[in-house]
Protein backbone atom coordinates (compact mmCIF):
# COMPACT_ATOMS: atom_id res chain seq x y z
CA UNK A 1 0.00 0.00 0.00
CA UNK A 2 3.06 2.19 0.93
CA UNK A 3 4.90 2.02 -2.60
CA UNK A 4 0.86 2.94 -4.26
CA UNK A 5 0.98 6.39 -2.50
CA UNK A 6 -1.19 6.12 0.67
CA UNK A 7 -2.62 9.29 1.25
CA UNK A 8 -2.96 8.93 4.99
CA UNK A 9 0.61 7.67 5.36
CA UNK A 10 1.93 10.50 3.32
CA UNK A 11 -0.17 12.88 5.28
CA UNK A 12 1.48 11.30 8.58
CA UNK A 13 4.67 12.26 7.22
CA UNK A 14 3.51 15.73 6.43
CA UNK A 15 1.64 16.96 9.26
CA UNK A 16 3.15 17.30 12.80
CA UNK A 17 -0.46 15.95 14.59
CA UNK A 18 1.04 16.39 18.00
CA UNK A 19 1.71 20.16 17.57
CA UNK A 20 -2.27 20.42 18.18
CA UNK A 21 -2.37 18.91 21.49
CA UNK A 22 -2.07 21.85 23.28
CA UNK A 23 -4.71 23.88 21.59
CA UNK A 24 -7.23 20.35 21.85
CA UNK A 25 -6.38 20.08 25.53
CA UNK A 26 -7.31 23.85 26.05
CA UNK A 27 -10.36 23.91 23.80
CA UNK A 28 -11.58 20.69 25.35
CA UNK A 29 -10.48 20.76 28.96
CA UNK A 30 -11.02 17.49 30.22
CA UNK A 31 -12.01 17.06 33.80
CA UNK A 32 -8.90 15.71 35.68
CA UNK A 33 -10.77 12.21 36.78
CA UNK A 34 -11.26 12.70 40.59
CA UNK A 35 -14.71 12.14 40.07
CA UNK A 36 -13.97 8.42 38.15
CA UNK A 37 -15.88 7.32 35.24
CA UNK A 38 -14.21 6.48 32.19
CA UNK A 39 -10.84 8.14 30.70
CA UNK A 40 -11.62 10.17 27.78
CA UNK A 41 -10.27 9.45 24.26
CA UNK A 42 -6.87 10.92 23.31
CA UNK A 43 -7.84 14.09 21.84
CA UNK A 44 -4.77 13.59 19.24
CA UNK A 45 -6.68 10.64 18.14
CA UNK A 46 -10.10 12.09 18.09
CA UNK A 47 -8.64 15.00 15.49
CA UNK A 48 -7.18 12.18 13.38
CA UNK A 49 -10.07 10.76 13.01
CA UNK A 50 -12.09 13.54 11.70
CA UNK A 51 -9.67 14.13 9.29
CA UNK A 52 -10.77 10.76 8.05
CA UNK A 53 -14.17 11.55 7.76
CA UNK A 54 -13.27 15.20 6.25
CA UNK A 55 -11.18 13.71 3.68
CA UNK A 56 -13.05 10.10 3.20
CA UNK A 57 -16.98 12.42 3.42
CA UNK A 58 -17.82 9.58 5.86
CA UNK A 59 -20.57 9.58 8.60
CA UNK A 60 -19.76 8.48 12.18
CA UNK A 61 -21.09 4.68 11.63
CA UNK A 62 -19.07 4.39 8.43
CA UNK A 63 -15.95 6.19 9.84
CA UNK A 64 -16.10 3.18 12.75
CA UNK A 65 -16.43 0.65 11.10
CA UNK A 66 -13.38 1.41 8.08
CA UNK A 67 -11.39 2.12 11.47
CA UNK A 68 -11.91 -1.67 12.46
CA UNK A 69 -12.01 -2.86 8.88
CA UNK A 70 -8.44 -0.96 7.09
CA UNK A 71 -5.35 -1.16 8.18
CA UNK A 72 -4.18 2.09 6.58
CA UNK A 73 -7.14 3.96 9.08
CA UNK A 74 -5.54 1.57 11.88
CA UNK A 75 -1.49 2.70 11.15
CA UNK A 76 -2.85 6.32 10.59
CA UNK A 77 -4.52 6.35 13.78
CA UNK A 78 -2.20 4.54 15.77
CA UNK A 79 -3.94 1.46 16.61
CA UNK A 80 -3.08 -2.02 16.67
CA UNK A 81 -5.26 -4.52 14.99
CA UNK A 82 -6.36 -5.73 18.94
């Protein structure tokens, strides 16, 4: 897939995705979890991902399931097949 040009893979290379962080973190100021209930979802991630559906013009049901079903989504996103 690599040596075909895979967009997402070349946009990995391109795009410095951590450099957002600290604008996500301030625009979405996450409680600090005293309180319990589930850890949110790395914001990082979150932006990925609707960069996917920006670029892909995918709903929310679609975007999930070509997350669990390519592995180009998977290595953009940072996930392991598990």
């Amino acid at each position: 897939l690599s040596g075909l040009g895979d967009q997402l893979e070349a946009f990995s290379r391109t795009v410095n995705f951590e450099a957002f962080r600290p604008d996500l973190d301030t625009a979405l100021a996450y409680a600090d979890g005293s309180k319990g209930g589930r850890p949110p979802f790395d914001p990082v991630l979150m932006f990925k991902i609707l960069v996917i559906q920006m670029l892909n013009n995918l709903s929310d049901e679609r975007t999930e399931y070509l997350i669990n079903d390519r592995l180009s989504f998977m290595r953009f996103l940072g996930l392991g097949l598990s």
